[in-house]
Each structure stands twice: as structure tokens, then as C-alpha cells.
PDB file of N, CA and C in Angstrom:
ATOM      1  N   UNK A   1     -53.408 -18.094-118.387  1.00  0.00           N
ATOM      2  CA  UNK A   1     -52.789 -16.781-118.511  1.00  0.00           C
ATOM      3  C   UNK A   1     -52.388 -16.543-119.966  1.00  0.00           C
ATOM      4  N   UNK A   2     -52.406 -15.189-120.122  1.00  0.00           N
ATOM      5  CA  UNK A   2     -52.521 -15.329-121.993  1.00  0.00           C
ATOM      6  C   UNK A   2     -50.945 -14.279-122.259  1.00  0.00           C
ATOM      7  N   UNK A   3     -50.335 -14.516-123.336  1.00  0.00           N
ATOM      8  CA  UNK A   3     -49.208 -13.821-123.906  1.00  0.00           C
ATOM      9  C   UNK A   3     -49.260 -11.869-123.816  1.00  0.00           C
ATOM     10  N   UNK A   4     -48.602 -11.591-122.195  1.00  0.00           N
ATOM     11  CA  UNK A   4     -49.341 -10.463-122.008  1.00  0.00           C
ATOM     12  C   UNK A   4     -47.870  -9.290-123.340  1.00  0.00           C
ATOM     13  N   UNK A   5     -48.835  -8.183-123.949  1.00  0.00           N
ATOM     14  CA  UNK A   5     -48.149  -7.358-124.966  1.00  0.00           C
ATOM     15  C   UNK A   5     -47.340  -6.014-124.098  1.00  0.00           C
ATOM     16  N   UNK A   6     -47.702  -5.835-122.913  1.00  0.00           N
ATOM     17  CA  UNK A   6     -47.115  -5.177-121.917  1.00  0.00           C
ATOM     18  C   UNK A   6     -47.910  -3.831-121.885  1.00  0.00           C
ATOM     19  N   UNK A   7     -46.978  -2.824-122.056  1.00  0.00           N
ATOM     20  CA  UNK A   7     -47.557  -1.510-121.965  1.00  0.00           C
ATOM     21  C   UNK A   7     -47.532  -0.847-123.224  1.00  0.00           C
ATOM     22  N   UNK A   8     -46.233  -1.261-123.705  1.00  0.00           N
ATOM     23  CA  UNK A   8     -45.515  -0.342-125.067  1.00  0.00           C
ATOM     24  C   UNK A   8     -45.481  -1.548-126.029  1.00  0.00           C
ATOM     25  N   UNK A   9     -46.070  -1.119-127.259  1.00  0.00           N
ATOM     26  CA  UNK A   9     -46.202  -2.142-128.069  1.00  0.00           C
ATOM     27  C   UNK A   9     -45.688  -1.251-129.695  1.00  0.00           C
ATOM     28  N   UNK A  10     -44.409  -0.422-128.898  1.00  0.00           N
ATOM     29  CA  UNK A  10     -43.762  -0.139-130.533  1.00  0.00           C
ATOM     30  C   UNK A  10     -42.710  -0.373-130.716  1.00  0.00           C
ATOM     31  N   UNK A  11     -42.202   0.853-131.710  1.00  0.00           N
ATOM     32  CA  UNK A  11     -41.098   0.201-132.397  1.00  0.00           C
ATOM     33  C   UNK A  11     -39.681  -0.212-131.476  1.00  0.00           C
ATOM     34  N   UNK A  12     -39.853   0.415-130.581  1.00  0.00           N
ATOM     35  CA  UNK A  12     -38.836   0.153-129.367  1.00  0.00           C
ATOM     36  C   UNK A  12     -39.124  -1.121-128.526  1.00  0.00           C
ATOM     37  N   UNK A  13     -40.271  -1.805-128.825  1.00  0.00           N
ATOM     38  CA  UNK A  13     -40.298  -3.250-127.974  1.00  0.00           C
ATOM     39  C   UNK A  13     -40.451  -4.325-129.406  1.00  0.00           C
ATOM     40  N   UNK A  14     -40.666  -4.054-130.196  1.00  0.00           N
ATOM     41  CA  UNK A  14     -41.305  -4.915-131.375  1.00  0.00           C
ATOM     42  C   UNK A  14     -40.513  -6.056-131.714  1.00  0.00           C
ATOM     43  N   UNK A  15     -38.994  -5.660-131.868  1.00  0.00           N
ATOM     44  CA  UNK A  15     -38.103  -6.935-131.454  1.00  0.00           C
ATOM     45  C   UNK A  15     -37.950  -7.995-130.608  1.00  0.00           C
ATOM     46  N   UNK A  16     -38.313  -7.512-128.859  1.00  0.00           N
ATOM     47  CA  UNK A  16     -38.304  -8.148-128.002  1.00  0.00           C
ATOM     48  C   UNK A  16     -39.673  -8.937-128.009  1.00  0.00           C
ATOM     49  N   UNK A  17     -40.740  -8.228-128.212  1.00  0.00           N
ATOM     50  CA  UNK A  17     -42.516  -9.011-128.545  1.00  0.00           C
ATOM     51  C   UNK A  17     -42.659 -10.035-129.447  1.00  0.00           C
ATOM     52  N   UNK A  18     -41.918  -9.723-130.874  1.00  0.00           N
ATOM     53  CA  UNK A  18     -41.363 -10.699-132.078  1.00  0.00           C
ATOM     54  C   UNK A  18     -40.304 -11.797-131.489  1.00  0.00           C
ATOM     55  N   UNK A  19     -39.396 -11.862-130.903  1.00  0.00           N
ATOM     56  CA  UNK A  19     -38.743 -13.159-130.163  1.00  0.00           C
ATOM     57  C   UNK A  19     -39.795 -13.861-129.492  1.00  0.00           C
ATOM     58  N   UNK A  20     -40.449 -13.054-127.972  1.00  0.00           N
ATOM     59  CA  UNK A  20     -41.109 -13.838-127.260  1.00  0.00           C
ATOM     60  C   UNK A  20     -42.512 -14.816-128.108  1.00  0.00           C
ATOM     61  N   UNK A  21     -43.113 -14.212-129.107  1.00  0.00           N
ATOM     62  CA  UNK A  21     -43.956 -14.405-129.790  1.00  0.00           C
ATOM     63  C   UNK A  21     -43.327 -15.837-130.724  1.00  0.00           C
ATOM     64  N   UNK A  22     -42.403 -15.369-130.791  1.00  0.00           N
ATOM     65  CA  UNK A  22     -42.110 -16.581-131.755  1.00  0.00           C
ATOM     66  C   UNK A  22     -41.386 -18.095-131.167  1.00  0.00           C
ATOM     67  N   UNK A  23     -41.567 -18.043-129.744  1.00  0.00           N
ATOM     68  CA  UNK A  23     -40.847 -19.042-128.565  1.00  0.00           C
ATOM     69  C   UNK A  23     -42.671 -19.283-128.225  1.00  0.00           C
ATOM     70  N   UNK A  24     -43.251 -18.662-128.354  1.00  0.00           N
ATOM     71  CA  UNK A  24     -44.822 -18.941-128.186  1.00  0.00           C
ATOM     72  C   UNK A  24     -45.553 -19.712-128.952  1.00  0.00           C
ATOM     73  N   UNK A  25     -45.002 -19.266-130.171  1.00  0.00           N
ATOM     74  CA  UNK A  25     -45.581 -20.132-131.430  1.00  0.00           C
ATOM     75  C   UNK A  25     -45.019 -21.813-131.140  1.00  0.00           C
ATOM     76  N   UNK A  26     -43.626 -22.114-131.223  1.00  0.00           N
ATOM     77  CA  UNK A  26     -42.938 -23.117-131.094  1.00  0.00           C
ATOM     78  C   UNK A  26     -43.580 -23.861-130.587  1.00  0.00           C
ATOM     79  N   UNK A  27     -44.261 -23.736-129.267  1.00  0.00           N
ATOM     80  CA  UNK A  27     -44.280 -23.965-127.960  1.00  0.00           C
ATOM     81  C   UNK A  27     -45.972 -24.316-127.455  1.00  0.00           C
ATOM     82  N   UNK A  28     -46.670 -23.867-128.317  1.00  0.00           N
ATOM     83  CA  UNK A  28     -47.993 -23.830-127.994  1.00  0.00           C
ATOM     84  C   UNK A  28     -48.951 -23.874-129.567  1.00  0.00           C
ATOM     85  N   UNK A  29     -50.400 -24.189-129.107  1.00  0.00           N
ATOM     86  CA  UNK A  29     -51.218 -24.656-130.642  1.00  0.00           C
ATOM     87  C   UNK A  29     -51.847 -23.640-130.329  1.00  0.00           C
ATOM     88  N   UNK A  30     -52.477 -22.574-129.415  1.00  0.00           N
ATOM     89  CA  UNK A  30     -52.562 -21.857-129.280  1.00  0.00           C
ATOM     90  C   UNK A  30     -52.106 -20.457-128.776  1.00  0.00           C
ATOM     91  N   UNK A  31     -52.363 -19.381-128.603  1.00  0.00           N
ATOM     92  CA  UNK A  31     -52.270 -17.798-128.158  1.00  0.00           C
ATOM     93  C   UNK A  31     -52.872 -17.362-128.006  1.00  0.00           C
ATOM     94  N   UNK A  32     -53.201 -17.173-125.840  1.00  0.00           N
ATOM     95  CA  UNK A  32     -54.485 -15.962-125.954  1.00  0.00           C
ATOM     96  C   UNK A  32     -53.464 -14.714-125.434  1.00  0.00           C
ATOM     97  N   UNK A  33     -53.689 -13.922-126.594  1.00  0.00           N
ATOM     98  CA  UNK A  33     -52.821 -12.449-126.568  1.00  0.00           C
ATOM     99  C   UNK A  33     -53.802 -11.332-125.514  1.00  0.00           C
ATOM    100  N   UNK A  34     -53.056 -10.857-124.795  1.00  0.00           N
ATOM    101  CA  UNK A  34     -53.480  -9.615-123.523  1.00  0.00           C
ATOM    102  C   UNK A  34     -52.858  -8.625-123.958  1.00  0.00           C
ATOM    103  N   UNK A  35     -53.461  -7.707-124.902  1.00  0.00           N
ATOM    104  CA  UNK A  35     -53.178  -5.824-125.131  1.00  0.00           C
ATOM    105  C   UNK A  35     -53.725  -5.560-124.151  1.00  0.00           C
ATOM    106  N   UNK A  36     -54.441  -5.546-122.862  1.00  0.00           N
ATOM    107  CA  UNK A  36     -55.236  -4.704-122.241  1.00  0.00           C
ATOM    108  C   UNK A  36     -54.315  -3.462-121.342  1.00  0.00           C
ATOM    109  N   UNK A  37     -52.653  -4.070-121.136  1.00  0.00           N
ATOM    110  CA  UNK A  37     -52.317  -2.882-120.696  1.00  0.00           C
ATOM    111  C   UNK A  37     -51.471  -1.806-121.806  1.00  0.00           C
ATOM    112  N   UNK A  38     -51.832  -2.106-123.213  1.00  0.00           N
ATOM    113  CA  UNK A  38     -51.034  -1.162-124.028  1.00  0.00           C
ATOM    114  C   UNK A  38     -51.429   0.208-124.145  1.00  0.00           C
ATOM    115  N   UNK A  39     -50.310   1.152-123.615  1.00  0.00           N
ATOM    116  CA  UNK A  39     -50.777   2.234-123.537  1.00  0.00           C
ATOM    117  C   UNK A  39     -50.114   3.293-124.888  1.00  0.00           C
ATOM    118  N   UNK A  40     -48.982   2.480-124.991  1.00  0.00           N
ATOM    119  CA  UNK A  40     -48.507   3.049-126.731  1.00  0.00           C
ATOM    120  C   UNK A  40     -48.407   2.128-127.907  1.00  0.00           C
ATOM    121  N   UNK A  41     -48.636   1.992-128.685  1.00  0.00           N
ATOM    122  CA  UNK A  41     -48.928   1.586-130.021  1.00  0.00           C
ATOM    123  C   UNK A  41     -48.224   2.301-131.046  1.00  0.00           C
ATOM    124  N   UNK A  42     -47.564   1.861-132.027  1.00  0.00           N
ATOM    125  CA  UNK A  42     -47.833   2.304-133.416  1.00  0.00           C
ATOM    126  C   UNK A  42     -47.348   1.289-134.545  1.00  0.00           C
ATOM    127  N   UNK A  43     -47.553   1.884-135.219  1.00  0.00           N
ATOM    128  CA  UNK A  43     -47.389   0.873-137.085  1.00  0.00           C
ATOM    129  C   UNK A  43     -46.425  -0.056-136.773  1.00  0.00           C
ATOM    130  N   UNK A  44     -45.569  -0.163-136.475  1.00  0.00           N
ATOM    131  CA  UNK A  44     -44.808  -1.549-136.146  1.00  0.00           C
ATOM    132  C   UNK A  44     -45.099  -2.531-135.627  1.00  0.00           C
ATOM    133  N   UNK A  45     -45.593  -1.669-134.421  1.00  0.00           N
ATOM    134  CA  UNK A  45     -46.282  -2.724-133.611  1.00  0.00           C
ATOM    135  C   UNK A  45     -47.711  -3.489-133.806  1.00  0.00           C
ATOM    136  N   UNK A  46     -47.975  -2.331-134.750  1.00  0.00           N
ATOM    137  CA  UNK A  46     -49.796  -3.351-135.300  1.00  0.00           C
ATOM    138  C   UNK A  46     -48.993  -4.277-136.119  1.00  0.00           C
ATOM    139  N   UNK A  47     -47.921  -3.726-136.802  1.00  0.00           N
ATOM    140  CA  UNK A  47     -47.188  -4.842-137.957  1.00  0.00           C
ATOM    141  C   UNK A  47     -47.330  -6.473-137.885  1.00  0.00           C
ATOM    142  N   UNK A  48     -46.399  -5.944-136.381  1.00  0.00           N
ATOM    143  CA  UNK A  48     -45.922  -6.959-135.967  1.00  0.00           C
ATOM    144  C   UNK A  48     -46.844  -8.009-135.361  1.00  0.00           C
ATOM    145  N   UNK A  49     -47.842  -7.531-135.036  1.00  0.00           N
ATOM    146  CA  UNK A  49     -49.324  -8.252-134.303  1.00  0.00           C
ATOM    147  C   UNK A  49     -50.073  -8.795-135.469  1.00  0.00           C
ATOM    148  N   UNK A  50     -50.147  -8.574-136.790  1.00  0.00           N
ATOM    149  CA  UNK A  50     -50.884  -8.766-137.983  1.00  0.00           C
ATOM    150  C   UNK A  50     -49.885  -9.877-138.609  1.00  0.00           C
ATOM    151  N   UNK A  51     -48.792  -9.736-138.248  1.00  0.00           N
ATOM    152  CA  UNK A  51     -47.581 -10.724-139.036  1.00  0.00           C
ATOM    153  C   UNK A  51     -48.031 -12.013-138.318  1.00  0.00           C
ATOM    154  N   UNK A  52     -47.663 -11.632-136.777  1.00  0.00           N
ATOM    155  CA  UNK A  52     -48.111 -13.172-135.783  1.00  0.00           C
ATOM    156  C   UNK A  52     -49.376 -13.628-135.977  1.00  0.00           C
ATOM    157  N   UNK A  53     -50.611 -12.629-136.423  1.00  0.00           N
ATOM    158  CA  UNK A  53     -51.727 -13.526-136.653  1.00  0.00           C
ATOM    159  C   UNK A  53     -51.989 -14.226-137.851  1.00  0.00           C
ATOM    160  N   UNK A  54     -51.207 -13.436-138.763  1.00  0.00           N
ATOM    161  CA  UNK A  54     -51.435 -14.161-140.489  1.00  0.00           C
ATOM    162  C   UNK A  54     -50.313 -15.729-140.148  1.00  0.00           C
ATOM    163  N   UNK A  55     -49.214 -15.550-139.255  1.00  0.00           N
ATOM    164  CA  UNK A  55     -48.368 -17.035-139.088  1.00  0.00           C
ATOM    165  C   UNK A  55     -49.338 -17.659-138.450  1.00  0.00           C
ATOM    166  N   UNK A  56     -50.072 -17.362-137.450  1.00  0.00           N
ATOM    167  CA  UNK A  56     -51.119 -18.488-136.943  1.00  0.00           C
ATOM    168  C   UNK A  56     -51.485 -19.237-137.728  1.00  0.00           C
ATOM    169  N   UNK A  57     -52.351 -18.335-138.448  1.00  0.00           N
ATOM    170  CA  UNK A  57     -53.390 -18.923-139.294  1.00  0.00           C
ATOM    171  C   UNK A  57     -52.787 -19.783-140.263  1.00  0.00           C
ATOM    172  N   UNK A  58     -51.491 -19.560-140.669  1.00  0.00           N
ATOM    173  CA  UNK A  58     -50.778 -20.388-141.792  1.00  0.00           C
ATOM    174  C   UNK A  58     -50.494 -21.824-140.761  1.00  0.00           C
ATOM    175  N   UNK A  59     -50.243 -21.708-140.013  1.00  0.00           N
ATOM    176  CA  UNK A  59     -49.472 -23.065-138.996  1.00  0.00           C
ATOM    177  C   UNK A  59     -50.888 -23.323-138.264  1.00  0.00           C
ATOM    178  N   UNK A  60     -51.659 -23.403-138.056  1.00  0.00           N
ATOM    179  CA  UNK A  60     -53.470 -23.740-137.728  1.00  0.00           C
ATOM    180  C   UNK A  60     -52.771 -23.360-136.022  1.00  0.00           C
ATOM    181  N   UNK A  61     -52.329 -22.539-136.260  1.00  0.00           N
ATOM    182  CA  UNK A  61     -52.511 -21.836-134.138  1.00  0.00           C
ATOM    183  C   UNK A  61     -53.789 -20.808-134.204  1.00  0.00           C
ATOM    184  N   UNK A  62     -54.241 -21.648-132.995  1.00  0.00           N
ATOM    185  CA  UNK A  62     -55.796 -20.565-132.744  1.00  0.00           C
ATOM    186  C   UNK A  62     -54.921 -19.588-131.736  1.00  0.00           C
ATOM    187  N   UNK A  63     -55.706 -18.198-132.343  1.00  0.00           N
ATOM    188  CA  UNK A  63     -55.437 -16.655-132.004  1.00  0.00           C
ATOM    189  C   UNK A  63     -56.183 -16.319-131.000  1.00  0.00           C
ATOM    190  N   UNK A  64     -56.405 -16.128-130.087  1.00  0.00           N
ATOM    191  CA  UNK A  64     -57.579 -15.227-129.430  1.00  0.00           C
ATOM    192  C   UNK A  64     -57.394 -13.923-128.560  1.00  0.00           C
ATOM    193  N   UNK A  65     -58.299 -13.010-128.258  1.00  0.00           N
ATOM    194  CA  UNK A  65     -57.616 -11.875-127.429  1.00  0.00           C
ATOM    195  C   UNK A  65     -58.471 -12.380-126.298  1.00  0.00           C
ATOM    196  N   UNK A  66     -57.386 -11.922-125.334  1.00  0.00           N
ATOM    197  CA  UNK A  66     -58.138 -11.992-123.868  1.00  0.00           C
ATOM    198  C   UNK A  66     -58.021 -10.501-123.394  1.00  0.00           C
ATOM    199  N   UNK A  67     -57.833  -9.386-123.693  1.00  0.00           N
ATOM    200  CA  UNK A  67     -57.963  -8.048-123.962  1.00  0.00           C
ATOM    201  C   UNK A  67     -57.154  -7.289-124.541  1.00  0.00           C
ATOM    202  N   UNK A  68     -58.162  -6.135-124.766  1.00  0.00           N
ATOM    203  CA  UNK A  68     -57.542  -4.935-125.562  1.00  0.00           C
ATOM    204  C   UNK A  68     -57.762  -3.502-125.117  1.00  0.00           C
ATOM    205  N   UNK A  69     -56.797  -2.742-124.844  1.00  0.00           N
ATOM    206  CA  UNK A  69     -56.723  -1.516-124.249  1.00  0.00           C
ATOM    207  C   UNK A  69     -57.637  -0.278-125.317  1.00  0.00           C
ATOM    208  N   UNK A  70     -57.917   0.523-125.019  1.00  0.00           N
ATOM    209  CA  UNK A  70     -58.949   1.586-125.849  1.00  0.00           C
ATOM    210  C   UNK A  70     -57.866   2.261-126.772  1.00  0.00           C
ATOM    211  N   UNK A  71     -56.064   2.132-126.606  1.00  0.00           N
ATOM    212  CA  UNK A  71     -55.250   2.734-126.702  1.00  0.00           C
ATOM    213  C   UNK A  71     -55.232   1.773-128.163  1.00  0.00           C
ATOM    214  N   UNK A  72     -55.112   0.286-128.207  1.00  0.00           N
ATOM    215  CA  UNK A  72     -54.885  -0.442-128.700  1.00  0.00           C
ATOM    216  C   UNK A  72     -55.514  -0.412-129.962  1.00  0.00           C
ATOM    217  N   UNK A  73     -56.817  -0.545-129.609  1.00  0.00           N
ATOM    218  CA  UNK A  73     -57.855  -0.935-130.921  1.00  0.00           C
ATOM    219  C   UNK A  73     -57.849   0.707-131.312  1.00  0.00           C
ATOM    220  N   UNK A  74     -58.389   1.566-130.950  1.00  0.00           N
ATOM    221  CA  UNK A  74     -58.156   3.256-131.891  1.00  0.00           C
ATOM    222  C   UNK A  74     -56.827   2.903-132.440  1.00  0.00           C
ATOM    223  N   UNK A  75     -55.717   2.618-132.091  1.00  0.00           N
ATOM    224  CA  UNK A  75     -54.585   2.965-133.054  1.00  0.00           C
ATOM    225  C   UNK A  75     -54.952   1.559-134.351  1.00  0.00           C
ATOM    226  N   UNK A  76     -55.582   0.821-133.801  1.00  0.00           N
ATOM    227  CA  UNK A  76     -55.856  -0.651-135.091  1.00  0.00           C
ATOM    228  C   UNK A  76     -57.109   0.042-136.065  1.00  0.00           C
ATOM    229  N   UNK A  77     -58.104   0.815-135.336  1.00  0.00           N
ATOM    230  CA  UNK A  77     -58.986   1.657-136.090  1.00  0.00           C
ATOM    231  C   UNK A  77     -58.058   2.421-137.068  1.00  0.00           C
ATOM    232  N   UNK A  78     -57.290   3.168-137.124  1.00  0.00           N
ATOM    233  CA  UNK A  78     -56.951   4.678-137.445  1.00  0.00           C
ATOM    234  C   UNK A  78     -56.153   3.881-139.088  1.00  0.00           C
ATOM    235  N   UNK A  79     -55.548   2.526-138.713  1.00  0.00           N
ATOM    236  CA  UNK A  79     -54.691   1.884-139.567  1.00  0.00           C
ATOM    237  C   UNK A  79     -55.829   1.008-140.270  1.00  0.00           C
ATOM    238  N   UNK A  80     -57.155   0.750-140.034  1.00  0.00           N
ATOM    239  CA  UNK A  80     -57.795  -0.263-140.963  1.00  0.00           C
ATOM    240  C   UNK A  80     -57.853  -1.323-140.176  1.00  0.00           C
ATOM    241  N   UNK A  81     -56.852  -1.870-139.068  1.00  0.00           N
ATOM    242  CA  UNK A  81     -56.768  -3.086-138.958  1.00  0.00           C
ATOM    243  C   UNK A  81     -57.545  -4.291-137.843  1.00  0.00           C
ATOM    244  N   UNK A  82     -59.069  -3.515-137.307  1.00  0.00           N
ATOM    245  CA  UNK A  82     -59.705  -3.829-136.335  1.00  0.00           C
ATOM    246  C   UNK A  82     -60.014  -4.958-136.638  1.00  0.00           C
ATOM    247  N   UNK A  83     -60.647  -5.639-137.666  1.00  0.00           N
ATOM    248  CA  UNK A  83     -60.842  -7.104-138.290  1.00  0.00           C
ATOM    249  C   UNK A  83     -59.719  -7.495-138.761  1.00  0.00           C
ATOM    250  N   UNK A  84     -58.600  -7.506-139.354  1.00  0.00           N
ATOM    251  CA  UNK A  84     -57.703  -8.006-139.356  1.00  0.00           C
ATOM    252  C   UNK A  84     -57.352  -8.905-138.620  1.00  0.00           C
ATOM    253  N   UNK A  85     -57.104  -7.905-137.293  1.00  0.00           N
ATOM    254  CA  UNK A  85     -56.620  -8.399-136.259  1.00  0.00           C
ATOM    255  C   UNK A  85     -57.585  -8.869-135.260  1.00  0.00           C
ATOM    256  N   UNK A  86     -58.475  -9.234-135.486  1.00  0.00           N
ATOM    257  CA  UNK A  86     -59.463  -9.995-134.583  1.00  0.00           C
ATOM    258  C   UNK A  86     -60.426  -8.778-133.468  1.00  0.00           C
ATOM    259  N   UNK A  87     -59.982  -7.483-134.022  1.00  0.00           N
ATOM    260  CA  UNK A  87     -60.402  -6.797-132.329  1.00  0.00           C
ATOM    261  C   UNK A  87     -61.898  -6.762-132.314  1.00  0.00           C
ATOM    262  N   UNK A  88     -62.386  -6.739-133.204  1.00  0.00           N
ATOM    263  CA  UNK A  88     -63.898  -6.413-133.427  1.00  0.00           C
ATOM    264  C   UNK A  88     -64.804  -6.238-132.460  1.00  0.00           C
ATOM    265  N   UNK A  89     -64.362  -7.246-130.972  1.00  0.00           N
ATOM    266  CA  UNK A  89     -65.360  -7.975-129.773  1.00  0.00           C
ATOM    267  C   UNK A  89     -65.030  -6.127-129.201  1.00  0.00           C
ATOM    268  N   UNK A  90     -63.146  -5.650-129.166  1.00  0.00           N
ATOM    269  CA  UNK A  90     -63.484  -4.629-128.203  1.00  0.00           C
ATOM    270  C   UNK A  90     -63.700  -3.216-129.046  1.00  0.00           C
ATOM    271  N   UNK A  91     -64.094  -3.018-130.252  1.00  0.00           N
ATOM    272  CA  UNK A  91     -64.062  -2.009-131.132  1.00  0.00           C
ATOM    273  C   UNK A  91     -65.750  -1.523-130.872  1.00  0.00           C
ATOM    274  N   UNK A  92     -65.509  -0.106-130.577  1.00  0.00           N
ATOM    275  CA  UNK A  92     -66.796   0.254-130.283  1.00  0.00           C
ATOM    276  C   UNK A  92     -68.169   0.469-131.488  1.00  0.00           C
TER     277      UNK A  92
END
């Protein structure tokens, strides 16, 4: 089962996603992250998803998505951040 991002992945959850995320890191060598039910997004919340993947990569935690909502990757499109953030597999 993978680190699900819920529904709302902004600035109003980004605190609570940033704790759980970071009890994840502690805790595990990997993260398979589930956007598939995000139905709101914005800049914080890609922030905050680009912050946890650049700490992966610094601490050798493998990243992976186990999905991404259409809601998800357009708002990672609109910001640049589809490779960044790994979405590429669901970016049309």
C-alpha cells in the first residue's frame, strides 16, 4: 500500500502531508506515493511534493508513484514540474 496524498493536496493540507511524509521518510527506504485521488492541487502542494522528492534523493529513498490523478499532473504540467516530479509515466 503506498503513502496515499488524499484528495486535497494544498495549502490547507500541506502541513499535515509534510508531518506524515516526514514519519515516512524516518521509517521506510522507500515511498510509493498515491495522488490518484487528488482532486485539488496547488503551488504548495507541488512544493511540498518536489521538497519530499529532492529529500529522497539526498537520503538514497527510492520515490515511486503508484498513481496520479489527471487533476494532479495538469496542475504539475501548468508549473513545469511533470519530470521533476517523476510524473512523466501519467503525463499525456
Amino acid at each position: 500500500m503506498g503513502f496515499s496524498l488524499g484528495e486535497q493536496l494544498d495549502i490547507t493540507q500541506v502541513m499535515e502531508i509534510k508531518d506524515r511524509l516526514q514519519v515516512e521518510l524516518e521509517q521506510s527506504d522507500s515511498l510509493l506515493i498515491d495522488g490518484s485521488e487528488v482532486s485539488r492541487v496547488d503551488a504548495p502542494g507541488l512544493q511540498l511534493l518536489l521538497t519530499a522528492k529532492n529529500v529522497c534523493q539526498i537520503q538514497s529513498v527510492s520515490w515511486k508513484w503508484q498513481g496520479a490523478s489527471s487533476e494532479l499532473v495538469a496542475a504539475a504540467k501548468t508549473l513545469g514540474l511533470v519530470e521533476p516530479l517523476g510524473l512523466n509515466d501519467f503525463a499525456d
